[in-house]
Protein backbone atom coordinates (compact mmCIF):
# COMPACT_ATOMS: atom_id res chain seq x y z
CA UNK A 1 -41.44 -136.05 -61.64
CA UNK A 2 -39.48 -134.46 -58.92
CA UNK A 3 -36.36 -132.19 -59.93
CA UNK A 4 -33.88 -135.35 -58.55
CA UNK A 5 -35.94 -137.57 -60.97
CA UNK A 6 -35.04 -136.06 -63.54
CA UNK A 7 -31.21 -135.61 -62.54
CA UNK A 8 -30.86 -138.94 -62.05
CA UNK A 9 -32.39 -140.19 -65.01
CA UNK A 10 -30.12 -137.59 -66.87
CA UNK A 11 -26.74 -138.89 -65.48
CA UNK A 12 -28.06 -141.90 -66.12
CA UNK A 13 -28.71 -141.85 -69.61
CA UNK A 14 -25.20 -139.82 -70.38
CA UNK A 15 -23.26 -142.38 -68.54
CA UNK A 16 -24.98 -144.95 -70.49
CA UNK A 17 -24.40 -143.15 -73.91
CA UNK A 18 -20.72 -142.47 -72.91
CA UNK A 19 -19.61 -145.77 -71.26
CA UNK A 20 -20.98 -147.27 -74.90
CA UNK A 21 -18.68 -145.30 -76.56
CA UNK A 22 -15.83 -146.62 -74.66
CA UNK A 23 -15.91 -149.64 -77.11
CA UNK A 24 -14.61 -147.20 -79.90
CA UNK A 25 -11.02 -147.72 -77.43
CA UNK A 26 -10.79 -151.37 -77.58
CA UNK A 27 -7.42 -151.27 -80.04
CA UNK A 28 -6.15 -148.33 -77.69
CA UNK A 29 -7.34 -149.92 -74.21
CA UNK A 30 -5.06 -153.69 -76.13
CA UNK A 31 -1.61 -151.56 -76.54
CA UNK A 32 -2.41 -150.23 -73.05
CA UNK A 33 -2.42 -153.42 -71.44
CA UNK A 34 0.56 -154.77 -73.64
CA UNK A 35 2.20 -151.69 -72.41
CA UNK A 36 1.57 -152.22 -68.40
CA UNK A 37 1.89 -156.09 -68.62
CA UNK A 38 5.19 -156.39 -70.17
CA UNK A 39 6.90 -152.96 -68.14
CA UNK A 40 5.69 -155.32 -64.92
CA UNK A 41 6.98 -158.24 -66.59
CA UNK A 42 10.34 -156.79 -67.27
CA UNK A 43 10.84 -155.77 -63.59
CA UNK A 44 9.68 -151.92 -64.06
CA UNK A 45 6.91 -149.79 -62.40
CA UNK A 46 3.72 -147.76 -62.95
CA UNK A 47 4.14 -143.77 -62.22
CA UNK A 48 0.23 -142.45 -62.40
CA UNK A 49 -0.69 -138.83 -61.93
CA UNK A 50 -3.52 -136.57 -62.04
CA UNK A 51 -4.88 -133.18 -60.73
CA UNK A 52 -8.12 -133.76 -58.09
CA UNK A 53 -10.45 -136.28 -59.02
CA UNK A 54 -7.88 -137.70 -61.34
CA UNK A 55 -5.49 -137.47 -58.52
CA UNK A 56 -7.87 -139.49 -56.81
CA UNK A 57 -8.76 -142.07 -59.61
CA UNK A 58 -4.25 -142.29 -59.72
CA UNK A 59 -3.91 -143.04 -56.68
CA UNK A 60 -7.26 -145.84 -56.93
CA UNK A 61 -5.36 -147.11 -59.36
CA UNK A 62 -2.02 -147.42 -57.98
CA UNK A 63 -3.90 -148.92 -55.03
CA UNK A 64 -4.97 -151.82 -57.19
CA UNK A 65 -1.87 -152.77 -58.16
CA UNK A 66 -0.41 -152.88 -54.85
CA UNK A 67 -2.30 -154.26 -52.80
CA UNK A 68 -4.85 -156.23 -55.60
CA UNK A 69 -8.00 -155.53 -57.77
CA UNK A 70 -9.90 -159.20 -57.93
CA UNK A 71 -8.21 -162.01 -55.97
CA UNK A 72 -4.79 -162.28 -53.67
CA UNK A 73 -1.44 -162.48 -56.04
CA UNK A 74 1.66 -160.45 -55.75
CA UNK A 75 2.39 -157.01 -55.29
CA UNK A 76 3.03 -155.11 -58.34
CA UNK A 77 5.23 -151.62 -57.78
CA UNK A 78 2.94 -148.45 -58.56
CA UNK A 79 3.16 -145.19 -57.37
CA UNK A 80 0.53 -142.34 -57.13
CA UNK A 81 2.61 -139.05 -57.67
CA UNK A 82 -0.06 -136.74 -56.39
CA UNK A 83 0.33 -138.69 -52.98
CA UNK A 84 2.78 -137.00 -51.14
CA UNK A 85 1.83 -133.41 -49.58
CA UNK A 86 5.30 -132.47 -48.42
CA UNK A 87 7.21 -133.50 -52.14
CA UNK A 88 3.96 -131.72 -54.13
CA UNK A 89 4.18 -128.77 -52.17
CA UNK A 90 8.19 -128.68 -51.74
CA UNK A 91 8.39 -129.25 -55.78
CA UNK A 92 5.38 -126.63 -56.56
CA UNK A 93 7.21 -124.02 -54.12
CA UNK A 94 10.47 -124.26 -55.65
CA UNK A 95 9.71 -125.15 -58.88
CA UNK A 96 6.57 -124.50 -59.71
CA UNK A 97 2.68 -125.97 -59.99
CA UNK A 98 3.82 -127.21 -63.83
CA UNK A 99 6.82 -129.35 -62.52
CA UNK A 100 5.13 -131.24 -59.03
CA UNK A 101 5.21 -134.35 -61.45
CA UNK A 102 8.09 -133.99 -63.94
CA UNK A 103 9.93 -133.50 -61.16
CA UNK A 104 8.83 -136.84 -59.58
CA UNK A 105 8.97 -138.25 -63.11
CA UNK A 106 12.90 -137.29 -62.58
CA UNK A 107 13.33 -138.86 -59.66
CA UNK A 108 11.64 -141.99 -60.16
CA UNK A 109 11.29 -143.00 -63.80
CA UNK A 110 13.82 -145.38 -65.32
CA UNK A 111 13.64 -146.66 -69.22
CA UNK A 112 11.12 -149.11 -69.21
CA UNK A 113 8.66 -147.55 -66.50
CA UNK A 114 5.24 -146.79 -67.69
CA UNK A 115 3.95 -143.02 -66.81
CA UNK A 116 0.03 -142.84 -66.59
CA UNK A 117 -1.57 -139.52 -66.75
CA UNK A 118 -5.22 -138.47 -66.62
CA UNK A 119 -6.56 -135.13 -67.53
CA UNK A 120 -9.98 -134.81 -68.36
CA UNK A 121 -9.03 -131.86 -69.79
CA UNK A 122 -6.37 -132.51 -71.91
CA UNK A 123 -5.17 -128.91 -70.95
CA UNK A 124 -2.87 -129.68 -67.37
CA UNK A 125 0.56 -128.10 -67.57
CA UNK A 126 1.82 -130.43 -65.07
CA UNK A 127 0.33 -133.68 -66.95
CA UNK A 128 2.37 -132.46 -70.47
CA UNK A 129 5.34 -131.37 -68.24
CA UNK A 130 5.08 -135.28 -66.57
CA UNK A 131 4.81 -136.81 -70.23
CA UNK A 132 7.75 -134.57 -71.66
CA UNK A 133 10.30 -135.93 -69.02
CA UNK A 134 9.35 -139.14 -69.15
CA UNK A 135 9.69 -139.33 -73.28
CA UNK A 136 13.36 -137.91 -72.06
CA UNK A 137 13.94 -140.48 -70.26
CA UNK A 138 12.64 -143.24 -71.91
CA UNK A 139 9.60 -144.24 -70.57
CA UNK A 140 5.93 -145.62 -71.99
CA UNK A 141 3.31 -143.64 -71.60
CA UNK A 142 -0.41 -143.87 -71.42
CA UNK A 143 -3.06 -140.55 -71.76
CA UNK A 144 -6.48 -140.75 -69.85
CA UNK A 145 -7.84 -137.77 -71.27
CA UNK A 146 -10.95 -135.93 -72.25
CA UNK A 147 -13.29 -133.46 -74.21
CA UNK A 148 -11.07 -133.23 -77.07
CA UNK A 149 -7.88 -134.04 -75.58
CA UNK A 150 -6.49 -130.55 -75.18
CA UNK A 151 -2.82 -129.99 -76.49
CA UNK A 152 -2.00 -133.33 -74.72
CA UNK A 153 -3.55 -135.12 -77.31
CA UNK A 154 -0.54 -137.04 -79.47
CA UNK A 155 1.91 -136.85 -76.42
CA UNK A 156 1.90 -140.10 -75.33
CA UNK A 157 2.41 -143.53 -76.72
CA UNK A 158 -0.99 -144.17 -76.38
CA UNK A 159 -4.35 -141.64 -75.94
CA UNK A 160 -7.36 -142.91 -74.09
CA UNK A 161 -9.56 -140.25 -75.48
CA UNK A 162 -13.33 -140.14 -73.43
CA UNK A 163 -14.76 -137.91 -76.23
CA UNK A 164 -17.99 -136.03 -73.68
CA UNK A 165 -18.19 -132.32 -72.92
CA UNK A 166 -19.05 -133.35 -69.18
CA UNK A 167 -16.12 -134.36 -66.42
CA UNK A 168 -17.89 -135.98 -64.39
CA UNK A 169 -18.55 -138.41 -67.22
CA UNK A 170 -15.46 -138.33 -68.20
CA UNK A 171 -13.82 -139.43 -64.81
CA UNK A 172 -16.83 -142.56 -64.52
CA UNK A 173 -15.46 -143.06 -68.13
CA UNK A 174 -11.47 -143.45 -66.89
CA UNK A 175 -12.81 -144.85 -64.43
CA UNK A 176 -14.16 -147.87 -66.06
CA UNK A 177 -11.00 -148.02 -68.14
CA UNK A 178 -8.96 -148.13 -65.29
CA UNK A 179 -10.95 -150.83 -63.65
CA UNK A 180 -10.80 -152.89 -67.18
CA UNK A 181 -7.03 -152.52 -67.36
CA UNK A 182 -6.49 -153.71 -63.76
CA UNK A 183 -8.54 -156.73 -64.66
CA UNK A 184 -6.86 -157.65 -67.48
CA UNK A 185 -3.41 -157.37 -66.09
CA UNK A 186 -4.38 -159.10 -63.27
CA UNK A 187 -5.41 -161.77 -65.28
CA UNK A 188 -2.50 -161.84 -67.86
CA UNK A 189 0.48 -161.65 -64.60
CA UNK A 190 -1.40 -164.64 -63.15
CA UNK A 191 -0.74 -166.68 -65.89
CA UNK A 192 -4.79 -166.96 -66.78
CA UNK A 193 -6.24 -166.56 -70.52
CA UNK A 194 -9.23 -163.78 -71.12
């Protein structure tokens, strides 16, 4: 068996065992929805943030509620705050690496807004930072996190908890989650049934 054989088959079988697990988050993934369906109901936005492949899966996400996930319906307000190069590094300058997205959090978060952070860490200064100003100012939040959730764990309204020792399974884990929350939202705001 050559030595990519065996790396696939590998990744494989970990993604399988941790993608199962992801059924253990069924009552969490329900409040999450709740959470994003009735802040867009009630006029409010998504805020979603991340450090590097997070900041990637954020701004995936944000994408899909923009623009749209499954089928053509209306645009729902979501922004990425790890998209902007000139307000990450002008807040990280000034400020500091910790505050790029409490900052933002600041500027953009009303009462009602929903924050969504992923760390696969659960150890980002910048994620806790983001989740401290928006409980401060009144907003929902939602954790992607991982491994054992770091000292994020318990800081926002609801933890998404991929429990694997790998972050690369961790992020196909969020991922997933992300994908099954934009389905279901799009679904609910369309006026379908699941």
């Amino acid at each position: 068996m050559s030595e990519s054989t065996v790396i696939l088959k590998n990744a494989v079988a970990a993604a399988k065992e941790t993608l199962q697990s992801l059924l253990e988050l069924d009552s969490q993934l329900a409040q999450a929805a709740n959470l994003i369906e009735q802040g867009l109901r009630a006029g409010n936005k998504l805020l979603v943030c991340g450090n590097g492949g997070s900041a990637a899966d954020a701004s995936h996400f944000a994408t899909e509620f923009v623009v749209r996930f499954m089928k053509d319906r209306p645009a729902y307000p979501a922004i990425c705050l790890a998209g902007d190069g000139g307000l990450l590094t002008a807040a990280g300058n000034d400020y500091g690496f910790e505050e790029i997205f409490a900052r933002q959090v600041a500027a953009f978060g009303l009462p009602g807004d929903v924050l969504i952070c992923l760390t696969t860490s659960g150890k980002s200064r910048n994620i806790e930072r983001a989740l401290q100003e928006a409980k401060a100012r009144e907003l929902k939040t939602i954790a992607f996190l991982g491994r054992d959730g770091g000292s994020t764990v318990g800081m926002a309204d609801i933890d998404l908890l991929v429990c694997s020792d790998s972050t690369a399974r961790i992020q196909e884990a969020h991922q997933l989650l992300l994908h099954v929350l934009c389905e279901i939202s799009e679904t609910r705001l369309s006026g379908n049934k699941l």
